[in-house]
Structure formats: C-alpha cells, structure tokens
PDB file of N, CA and C in Angstrom:
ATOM      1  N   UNK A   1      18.737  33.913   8.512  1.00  0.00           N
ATOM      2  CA  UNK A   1      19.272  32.575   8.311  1.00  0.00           C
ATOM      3  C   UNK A   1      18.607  31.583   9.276  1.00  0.00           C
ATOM      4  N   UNK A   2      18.432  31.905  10.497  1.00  0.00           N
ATOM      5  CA  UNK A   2      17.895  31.177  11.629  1.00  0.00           C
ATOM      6  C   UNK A   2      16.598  30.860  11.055  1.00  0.00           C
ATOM      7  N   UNK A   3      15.772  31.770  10.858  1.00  0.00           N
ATOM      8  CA  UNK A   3      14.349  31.432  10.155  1.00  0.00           C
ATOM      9  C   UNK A   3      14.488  30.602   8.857  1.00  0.00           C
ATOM     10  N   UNK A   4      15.234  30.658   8.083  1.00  0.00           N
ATOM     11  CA  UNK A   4      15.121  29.960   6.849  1.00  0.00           C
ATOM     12  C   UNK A   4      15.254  28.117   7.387  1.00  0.00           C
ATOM     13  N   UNK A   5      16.240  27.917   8.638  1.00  0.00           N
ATOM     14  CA  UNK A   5      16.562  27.056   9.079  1.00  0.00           C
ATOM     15  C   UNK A   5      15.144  26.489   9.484  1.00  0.00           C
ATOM     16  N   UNK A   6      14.196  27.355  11.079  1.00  0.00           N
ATOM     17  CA  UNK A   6      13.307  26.876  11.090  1.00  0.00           C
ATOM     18  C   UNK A   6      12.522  26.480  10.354  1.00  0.00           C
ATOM     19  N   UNK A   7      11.910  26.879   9.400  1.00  0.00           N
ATOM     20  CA  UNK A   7      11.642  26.721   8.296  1.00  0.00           C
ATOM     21  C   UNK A   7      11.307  25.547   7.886  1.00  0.00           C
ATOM     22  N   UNK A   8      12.665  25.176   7.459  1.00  0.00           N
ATOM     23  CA  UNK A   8      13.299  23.644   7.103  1.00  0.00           C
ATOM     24  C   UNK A   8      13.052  22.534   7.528  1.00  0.00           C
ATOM     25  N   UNK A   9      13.007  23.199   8.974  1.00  0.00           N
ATOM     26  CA  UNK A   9      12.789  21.687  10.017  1.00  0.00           C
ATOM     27  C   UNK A   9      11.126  21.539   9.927  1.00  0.00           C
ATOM     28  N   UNK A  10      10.412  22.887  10.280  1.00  0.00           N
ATOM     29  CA  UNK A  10       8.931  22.540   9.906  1.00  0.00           C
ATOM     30  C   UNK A  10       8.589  21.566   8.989  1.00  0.00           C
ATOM     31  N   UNK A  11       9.365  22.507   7.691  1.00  0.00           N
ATOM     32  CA  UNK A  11       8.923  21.567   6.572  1.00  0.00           C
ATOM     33  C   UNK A  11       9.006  19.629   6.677  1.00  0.00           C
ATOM     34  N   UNK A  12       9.897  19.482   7.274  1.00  0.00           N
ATOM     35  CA  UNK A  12      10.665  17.857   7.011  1.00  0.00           C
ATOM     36  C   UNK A  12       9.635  17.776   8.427  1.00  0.00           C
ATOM     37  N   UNK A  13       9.733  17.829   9.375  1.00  0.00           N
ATOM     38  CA  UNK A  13       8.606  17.597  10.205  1.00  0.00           C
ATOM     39  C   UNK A  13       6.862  17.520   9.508  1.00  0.00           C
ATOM     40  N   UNK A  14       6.647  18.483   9.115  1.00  0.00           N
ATOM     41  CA  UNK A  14       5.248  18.175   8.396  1.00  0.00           C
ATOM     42  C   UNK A  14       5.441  16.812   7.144  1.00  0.00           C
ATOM     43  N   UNK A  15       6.614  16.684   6.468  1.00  0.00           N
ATOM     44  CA  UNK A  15       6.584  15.780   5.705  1.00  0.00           C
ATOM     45  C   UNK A  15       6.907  14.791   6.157  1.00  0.00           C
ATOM     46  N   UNK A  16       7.671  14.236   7.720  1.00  0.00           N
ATOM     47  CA  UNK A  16       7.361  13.091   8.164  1.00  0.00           C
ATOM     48  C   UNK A  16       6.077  12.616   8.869  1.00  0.00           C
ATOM     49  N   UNK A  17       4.806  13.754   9.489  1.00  0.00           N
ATOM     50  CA  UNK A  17       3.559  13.736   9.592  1.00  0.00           C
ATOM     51  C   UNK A  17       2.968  12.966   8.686  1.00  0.00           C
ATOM     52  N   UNK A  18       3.060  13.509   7.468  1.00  0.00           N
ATOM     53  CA  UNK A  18       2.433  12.958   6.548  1.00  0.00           C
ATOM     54  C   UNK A  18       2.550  11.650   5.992  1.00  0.00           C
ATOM     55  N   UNK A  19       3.724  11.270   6.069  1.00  0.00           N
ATOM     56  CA  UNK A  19       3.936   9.791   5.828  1.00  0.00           C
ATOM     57  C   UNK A  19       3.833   8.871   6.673  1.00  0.00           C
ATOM     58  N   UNK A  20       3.329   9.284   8.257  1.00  0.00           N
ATOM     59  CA  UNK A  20       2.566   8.407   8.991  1.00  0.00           C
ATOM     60  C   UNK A  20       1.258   7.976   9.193  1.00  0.00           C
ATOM     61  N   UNK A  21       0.883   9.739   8.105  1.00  0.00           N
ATOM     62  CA  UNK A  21      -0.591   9.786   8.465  1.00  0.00           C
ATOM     63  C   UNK A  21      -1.047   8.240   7.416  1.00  0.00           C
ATOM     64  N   UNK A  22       0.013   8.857   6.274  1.00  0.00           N
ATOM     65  CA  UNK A  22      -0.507   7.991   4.552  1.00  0.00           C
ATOM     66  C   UNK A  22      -0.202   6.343   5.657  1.00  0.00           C
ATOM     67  N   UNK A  23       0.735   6.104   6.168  1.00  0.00           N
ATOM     68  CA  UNK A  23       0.884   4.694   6.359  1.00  0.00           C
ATOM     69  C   UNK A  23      -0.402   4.387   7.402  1.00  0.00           C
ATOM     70  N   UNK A  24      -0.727   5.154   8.043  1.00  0.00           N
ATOM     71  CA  UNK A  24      -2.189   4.242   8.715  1.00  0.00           C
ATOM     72  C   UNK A  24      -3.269   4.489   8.514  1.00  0.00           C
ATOM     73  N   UNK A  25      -3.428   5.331   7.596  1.00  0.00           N
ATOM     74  CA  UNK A  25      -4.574   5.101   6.490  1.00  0.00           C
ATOM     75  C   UNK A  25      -4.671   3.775   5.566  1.00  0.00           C
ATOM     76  N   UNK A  26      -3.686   3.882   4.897  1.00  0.00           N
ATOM     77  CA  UNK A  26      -3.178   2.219   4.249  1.00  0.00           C
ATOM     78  C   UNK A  26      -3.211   1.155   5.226  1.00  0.00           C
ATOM     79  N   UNK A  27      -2.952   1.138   6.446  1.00  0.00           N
ATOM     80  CA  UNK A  27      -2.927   0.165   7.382  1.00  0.00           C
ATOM     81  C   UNK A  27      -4.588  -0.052   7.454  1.00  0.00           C
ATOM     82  N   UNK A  28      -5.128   1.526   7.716  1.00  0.00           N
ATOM     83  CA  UNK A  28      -6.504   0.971   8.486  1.00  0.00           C
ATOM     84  C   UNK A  28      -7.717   0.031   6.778  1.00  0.00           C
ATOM     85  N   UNK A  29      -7.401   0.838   5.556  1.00  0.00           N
ATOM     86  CA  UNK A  29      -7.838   0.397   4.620  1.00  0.00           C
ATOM     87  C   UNK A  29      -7.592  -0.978   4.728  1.00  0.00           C
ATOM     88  N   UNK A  30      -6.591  -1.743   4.605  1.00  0.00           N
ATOM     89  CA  UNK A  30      -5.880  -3.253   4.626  1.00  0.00           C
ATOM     90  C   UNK A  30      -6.472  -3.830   5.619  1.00  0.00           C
ATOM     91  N   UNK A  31      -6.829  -3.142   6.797  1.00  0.00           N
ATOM     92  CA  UNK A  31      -7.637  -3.926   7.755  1.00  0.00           C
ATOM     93  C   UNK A  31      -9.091  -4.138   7.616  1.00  0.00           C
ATOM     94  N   UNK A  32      -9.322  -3.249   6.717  1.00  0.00           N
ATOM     95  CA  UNK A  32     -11.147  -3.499   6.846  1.00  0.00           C
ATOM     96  C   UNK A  32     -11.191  -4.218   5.552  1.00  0.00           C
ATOM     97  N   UNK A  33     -10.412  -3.827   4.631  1.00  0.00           N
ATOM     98  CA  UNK A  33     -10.251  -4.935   3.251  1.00  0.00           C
ATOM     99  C   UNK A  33     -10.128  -6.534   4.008  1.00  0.00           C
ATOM    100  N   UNK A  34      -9.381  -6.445   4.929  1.00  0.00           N
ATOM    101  CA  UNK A  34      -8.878  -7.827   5.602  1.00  0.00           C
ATOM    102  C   UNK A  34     -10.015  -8.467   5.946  1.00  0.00           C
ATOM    103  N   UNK A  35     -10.651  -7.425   6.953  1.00  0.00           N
ATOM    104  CA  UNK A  35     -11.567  -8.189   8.178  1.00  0.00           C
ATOM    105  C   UNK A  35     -12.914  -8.183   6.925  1.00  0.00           C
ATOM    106  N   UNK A  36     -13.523  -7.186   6.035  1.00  0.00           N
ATOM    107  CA  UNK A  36     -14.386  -7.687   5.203  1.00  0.00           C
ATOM    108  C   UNK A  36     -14.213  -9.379   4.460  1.00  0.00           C
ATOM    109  N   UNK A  37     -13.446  -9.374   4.125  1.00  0.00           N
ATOM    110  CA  UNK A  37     -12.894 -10.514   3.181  1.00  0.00           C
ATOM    111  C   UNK A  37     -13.246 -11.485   4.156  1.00  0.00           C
ATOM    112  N   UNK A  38     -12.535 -11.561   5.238  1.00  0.00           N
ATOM    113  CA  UNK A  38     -13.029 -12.955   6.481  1.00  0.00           C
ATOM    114  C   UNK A  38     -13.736 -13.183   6.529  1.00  0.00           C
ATOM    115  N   UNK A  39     -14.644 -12.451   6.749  1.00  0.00           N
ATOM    116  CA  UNK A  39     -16.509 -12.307   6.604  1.00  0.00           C
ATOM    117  C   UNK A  39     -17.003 -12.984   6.149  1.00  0.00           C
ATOM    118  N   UNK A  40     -16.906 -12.630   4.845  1.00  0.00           N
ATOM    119  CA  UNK A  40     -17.428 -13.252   3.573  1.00  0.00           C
ATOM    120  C   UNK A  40     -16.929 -14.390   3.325  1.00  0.00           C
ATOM    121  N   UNK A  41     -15.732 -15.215   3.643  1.00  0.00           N
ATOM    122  CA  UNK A  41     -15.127 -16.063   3.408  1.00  0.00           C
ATOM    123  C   UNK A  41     -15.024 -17.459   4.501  1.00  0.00           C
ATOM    124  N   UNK A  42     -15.420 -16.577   5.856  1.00  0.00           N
ATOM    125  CA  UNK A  42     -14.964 -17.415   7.310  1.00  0.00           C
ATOM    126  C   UNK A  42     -15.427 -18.887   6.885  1.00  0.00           C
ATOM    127  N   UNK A  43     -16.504 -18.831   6.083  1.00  0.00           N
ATOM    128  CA  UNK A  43     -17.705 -20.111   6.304  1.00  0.00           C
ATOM    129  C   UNK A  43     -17.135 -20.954   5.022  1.00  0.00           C
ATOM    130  N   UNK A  44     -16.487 -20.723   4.205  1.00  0.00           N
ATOM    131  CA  UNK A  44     -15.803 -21.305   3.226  1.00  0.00           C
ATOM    132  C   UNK A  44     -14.487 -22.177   4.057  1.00  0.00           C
ATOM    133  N   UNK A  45     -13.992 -21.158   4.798  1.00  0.00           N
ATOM    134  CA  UNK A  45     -12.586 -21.922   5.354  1.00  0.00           C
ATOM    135  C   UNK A  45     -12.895 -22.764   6.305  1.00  0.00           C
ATOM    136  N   UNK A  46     -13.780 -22.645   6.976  1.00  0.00           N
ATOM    137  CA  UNK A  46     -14.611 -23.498   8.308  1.00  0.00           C
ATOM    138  C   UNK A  46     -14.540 -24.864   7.138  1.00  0.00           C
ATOM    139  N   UNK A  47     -15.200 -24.714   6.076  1.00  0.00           N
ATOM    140  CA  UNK A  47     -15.904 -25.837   5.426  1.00  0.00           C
ATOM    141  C   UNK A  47     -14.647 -26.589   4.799  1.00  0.00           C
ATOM    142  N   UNK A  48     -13.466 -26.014   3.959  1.00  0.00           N
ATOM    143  CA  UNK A  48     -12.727 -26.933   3.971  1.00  0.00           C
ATOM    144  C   UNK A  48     -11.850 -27.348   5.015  1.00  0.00           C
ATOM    145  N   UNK A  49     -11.752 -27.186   5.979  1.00  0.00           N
ATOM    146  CA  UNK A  49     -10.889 -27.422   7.253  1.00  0.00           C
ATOM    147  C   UNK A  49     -12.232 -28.761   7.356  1.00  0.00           C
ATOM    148  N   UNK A  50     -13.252 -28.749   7.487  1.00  0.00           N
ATOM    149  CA  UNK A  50     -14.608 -30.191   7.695  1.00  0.00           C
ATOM    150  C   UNK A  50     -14.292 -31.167   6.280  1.00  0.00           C
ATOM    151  N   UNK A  51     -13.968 -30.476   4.977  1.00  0.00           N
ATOM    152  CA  UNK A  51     -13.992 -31.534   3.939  1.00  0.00           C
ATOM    153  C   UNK A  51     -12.438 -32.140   4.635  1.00  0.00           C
ATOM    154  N   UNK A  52     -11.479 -31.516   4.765  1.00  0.00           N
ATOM    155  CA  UNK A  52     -10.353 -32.316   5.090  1.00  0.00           C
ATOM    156  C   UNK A  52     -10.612 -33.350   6.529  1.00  0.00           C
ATOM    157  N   UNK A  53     -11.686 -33.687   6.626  1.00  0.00           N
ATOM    158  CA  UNK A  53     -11.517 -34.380   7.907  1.00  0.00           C
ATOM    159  C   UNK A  53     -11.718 -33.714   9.657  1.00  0.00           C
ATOM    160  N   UNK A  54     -11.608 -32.975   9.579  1.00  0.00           N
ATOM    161  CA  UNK A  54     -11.222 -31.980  11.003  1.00  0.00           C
ATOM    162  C   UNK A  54     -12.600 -31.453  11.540  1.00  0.00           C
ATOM    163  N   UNK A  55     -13.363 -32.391  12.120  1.00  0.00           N
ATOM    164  CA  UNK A  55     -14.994 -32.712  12.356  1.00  0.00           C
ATOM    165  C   UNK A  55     -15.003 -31.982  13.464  1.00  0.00           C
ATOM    166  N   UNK A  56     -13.615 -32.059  14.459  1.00  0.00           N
ATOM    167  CA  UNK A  56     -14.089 -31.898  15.660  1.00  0.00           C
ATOM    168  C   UNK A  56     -14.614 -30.637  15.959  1.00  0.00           C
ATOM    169  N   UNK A  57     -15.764 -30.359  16.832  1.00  0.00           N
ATOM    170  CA  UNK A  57     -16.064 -29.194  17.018  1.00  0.00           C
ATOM    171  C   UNK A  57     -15.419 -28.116  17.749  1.00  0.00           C
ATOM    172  N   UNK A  58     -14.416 -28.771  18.535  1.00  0.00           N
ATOM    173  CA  UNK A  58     -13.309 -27.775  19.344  1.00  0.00           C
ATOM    174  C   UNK A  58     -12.236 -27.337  18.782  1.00  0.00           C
ATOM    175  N   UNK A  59     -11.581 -28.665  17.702  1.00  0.00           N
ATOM    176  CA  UNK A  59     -10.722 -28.010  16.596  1.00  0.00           C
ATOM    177  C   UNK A  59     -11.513 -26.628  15.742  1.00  0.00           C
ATOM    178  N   UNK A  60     -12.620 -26.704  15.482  1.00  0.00           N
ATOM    179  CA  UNK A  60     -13.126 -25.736  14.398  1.00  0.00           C
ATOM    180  C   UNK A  60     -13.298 -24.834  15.363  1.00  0.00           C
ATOM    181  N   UNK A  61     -13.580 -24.721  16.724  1.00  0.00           N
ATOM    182  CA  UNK A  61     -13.835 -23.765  17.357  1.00  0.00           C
ATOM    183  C   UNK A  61     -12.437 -23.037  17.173  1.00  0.00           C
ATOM    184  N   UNK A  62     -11.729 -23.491  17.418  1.00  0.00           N
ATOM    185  CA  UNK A  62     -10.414 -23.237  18.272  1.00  0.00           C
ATOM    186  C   UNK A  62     -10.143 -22.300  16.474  1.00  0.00           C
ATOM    187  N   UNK A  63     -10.364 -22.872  15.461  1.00  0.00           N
ATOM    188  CA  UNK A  63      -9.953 -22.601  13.992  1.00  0.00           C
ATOM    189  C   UNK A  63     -10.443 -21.144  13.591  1.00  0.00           C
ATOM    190  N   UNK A  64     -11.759 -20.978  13.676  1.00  0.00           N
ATOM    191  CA  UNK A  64     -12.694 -20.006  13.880  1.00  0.00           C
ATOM    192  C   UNK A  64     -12.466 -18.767  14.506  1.00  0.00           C
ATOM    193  N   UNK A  65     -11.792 -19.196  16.177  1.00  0.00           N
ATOM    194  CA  UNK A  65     -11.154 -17.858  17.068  1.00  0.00           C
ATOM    195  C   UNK A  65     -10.406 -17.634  16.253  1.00  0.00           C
ATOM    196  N   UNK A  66      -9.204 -18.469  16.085  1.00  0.00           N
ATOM    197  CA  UNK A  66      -7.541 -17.630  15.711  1.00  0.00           C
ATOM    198  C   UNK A  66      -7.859 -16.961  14.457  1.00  0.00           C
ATOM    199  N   UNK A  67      -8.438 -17.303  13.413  1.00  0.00           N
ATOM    200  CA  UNK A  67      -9.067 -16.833  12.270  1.00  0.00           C
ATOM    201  C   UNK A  67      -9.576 -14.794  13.118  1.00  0.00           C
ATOM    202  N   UNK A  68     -10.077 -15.156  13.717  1.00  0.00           N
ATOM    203  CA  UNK A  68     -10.980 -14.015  14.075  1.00  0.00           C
ATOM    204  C   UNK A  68     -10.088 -12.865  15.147  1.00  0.00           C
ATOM    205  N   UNK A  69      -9.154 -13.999  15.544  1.00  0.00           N
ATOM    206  CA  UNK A  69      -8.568 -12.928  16.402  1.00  0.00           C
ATOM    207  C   UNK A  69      -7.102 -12.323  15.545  1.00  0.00           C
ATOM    208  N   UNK A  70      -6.571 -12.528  14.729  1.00  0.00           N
ATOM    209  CA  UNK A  70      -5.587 -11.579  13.637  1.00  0.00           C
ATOM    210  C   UNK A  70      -6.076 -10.126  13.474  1.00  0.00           C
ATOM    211  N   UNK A  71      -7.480 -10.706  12.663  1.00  0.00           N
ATOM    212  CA  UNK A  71      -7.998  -9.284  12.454  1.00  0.00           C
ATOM    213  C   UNK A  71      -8.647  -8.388  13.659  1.00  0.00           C
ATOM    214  N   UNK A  72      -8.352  -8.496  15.037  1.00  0.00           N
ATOM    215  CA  UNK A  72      -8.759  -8.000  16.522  1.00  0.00           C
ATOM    216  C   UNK A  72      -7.234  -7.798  16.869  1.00  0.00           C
ATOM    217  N   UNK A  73      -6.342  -8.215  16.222  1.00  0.00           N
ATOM    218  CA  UNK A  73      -5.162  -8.004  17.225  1.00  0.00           C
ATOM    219  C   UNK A  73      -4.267  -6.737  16.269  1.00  0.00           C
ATOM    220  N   UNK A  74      -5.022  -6.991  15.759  1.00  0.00           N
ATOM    221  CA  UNK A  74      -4.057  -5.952  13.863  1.00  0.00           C
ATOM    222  C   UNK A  74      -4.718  -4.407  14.512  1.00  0.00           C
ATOM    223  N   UNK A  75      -6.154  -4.436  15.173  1.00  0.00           N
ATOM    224  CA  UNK A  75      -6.882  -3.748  14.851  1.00  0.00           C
ATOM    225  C   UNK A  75      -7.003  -3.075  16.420  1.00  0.00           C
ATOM    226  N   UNK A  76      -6.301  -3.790  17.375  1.00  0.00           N
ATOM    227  CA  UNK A  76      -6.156  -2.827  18.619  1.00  0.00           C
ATOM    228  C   UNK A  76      -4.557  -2.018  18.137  1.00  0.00           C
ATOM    229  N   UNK A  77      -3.842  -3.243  17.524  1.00  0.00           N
ATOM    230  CA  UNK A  77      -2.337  -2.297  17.302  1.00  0.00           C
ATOM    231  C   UNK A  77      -2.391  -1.133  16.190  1.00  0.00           C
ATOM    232  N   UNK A  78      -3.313  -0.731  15.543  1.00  0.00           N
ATOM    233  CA  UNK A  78      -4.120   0.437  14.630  1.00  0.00           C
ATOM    234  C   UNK A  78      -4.901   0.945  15.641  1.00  0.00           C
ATOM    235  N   UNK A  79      -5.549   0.716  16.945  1.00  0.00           N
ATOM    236  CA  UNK A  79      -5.630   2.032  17.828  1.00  0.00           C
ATOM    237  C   UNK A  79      -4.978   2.701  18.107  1.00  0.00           C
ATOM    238  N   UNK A  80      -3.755   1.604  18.771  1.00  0.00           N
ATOM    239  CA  UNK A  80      -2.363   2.036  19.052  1.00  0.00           C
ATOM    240  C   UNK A  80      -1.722   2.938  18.501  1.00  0.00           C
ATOM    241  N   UNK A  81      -1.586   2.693  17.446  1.00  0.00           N
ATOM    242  CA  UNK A  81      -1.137   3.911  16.510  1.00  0.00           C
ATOM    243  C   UNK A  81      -1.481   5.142  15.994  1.00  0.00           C
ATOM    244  N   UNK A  82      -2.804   4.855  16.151  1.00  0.00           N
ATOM    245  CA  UNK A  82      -3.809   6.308  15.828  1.00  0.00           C
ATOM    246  C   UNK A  82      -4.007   7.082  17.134  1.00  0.00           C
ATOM    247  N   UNK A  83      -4.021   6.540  18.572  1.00  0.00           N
ATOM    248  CA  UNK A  83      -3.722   7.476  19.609  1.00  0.00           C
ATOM    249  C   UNK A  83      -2.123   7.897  19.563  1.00  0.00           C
ATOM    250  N   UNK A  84      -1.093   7.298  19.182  1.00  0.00           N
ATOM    251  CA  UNK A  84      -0.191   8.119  19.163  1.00  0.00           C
ATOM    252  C   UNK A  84       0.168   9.186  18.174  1.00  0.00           C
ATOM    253  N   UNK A  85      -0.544   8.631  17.174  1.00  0.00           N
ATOM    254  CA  UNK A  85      -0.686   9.435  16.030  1.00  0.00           C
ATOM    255  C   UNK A  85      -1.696  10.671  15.906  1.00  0.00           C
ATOM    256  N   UNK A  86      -2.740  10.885  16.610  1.00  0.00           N
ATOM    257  CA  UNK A  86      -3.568  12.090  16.477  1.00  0.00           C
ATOM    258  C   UNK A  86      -4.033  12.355  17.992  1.00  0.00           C
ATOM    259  N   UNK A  87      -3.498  11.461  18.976  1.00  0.00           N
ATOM    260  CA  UNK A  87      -3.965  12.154  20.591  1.00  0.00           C
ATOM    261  C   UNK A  87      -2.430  12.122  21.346  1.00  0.00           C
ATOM    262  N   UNK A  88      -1.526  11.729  21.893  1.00  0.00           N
ATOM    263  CA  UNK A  88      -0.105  11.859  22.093  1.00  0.00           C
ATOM    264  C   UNK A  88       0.411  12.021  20.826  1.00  0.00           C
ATOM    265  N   UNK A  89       0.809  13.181  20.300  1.00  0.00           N
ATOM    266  CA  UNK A  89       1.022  14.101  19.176  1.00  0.00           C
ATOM    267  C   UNK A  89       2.961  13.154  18.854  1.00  0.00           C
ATOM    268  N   UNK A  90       3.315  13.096  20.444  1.00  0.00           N
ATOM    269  CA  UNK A  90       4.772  12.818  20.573  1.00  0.00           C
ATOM    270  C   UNK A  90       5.449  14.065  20.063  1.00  0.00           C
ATOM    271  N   UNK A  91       5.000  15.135  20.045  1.00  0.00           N
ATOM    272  CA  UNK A  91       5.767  16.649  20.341  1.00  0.00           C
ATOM    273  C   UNK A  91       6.028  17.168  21.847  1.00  0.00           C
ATOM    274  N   UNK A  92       5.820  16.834  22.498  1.00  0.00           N
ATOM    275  CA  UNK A  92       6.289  16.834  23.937  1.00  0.00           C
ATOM    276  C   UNK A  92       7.438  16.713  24.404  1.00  0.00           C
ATOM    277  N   UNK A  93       8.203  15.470  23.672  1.00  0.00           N
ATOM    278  CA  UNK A  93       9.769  15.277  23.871  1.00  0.00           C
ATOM    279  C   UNK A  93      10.224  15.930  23.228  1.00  0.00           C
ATOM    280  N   UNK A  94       9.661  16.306  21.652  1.00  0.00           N
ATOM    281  CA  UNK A  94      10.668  17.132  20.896  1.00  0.00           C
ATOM    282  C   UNK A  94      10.806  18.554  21.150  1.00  0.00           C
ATOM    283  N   UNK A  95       9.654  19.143  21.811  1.00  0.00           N
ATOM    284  CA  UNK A  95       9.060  20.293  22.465  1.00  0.00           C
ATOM    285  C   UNK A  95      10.566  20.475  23.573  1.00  0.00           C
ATOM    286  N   UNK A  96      10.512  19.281  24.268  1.00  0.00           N
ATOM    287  CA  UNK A  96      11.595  19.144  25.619  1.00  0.00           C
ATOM    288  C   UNK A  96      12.806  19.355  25.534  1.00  0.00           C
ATOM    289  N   UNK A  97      13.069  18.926  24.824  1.00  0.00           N
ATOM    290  CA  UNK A  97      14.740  18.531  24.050  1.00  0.00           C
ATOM    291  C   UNK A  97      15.058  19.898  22.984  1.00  0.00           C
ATOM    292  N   UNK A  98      13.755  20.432  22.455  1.00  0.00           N
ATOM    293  CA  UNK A  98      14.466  21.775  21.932  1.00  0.00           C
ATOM    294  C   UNK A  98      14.338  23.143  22.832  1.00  0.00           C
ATOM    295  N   UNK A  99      13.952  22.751  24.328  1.00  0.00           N
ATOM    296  CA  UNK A  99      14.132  24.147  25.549  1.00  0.00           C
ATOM    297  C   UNK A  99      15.272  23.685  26.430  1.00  0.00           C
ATOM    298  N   UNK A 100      15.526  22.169  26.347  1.00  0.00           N
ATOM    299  CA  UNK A 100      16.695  22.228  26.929  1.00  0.00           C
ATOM    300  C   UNK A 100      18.457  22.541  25.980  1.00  0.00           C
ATOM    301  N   UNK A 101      18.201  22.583  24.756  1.00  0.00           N
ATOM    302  CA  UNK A 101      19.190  23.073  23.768  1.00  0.00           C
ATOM    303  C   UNK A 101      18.957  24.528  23.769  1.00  0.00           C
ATOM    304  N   UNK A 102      18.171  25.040  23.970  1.00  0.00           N
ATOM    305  CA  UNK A 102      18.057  26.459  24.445  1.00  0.00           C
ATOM    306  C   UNK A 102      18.512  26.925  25.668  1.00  0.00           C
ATOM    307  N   UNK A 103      17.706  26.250  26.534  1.00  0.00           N
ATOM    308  CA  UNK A 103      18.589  26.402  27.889  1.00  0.00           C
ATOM    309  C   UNK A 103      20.446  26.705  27.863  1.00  0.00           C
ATOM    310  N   UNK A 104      20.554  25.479  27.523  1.00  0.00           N
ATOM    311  CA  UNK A 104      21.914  25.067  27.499  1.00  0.00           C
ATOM    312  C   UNK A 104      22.541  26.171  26.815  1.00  0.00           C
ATOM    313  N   UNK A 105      21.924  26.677  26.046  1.00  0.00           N
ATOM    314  CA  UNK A 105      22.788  27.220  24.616  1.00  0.00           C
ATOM    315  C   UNK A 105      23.065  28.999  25.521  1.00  0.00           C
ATOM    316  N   UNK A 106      21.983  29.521  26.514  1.00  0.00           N
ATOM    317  CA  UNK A 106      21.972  30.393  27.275  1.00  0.00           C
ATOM    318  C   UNK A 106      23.011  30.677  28.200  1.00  0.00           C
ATOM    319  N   UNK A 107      23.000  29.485  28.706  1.00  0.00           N
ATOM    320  CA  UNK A 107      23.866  29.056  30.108  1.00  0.00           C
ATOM    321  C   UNK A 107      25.403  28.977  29.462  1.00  0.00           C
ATOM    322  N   UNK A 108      25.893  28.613  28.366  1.00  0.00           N
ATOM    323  CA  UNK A 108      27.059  28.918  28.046  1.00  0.00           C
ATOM    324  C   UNK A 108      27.479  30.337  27.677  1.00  0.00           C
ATOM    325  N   UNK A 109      26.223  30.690  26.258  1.00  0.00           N
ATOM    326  CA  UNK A 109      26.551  32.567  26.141  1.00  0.00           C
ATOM    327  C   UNK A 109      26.941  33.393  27.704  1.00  0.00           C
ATOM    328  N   UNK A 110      26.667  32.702  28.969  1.00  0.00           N
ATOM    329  CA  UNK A 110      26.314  33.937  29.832  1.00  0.00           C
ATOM    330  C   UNK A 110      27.465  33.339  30.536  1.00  0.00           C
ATOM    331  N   UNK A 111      28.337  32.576  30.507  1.00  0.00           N
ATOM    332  CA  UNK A 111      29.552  32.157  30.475  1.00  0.00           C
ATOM    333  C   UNK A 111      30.602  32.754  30.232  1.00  0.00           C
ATOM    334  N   UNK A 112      30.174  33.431  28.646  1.00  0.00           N
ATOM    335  CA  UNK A 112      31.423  33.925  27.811  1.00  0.00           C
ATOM    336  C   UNK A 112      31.828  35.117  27.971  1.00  0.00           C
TER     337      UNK A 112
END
C-alpha cells in the first residue's frame, strides 16, 4: 500500500514537472516570437512616433530603450525561471520536509 502511495506522489510530481517545463517553453517561444517581431518592426514604430510629431531625438531615444528593454526584462525573468527550473531543482525543501516527517514519525513510534 505504502508503495502504491509513493507511486502516486511520483506520478503527480512528474506531472507538475511537466507543466512547468510546457509553460517555459511557451514563455521562452513568446519571447523570441516577441523580441523577433521588434526587430523587424522597431523602425516602423520609431517612424510613426516622428510622423506624429515627436522629432525630438531624446524622446525617440528614450522610445527606442523602453521598446527594447520589455523584451530584456521578460528575458532575464525566463533565466530566472529556467535556473530554478533545471539548476535549483527546488527538491531540496521537499527532500527536507519529507526526512523531517520521517524523523518525527520515528521519534513518536519509539515513544509508544
């Protein structure tokens, strides 16, 4: 019974793996879909931000960064996630928390 249990938990553990893996795969796809598209596009949006009037060269500078920095800020918080996701595993705590329910679970049997 105990094994069928472990089991169980593997299983739902590997299947919440997986639905982090699928979400930052989709994340990292959306980002390079993103940051391609800017690319190709930056010099279009530069240009109507100039047809509307907005000559100045520090406004367009200033237009240009923030433009550029979304897709830099999307794209350190997708490091972020992929070191916790494939280098700090975050099995360590759960590792922790299931020797101290062991522990514990010892220390009472030897109680009884």
């Amino acid at each position: 019974m105990e094994e069928k249990k472990r089991t169980r938990e593997k299983f739902i553990q590997a299947q919440e793996r997986v639905v982090k893996l699928r979400k930052f795969y989709v994340g990292l796809v959306r980002l390079i879909i993103f940051t391609v598209l800017l690319f190709l596009f930056n010099g279009r949006i530069i240009q109507i931000f100039i047809e509307h009037g907005l000559d100045n060269e520090h406004i367009l500078y200033w237009v240009n960064w923030t433009l550029w920095s979304v897709p830099v800020t999307i794209a350190f918080i997708m490091l972020i996630k992929g070191l916790k996701l494939f280098i700090f595993k975050n099995n360590s705590i759960k590792n922790w928390e299931d020797r101290q329910i062991e522990k514990i679970m010892k220390e009472e049997d030897s109680f009884e």
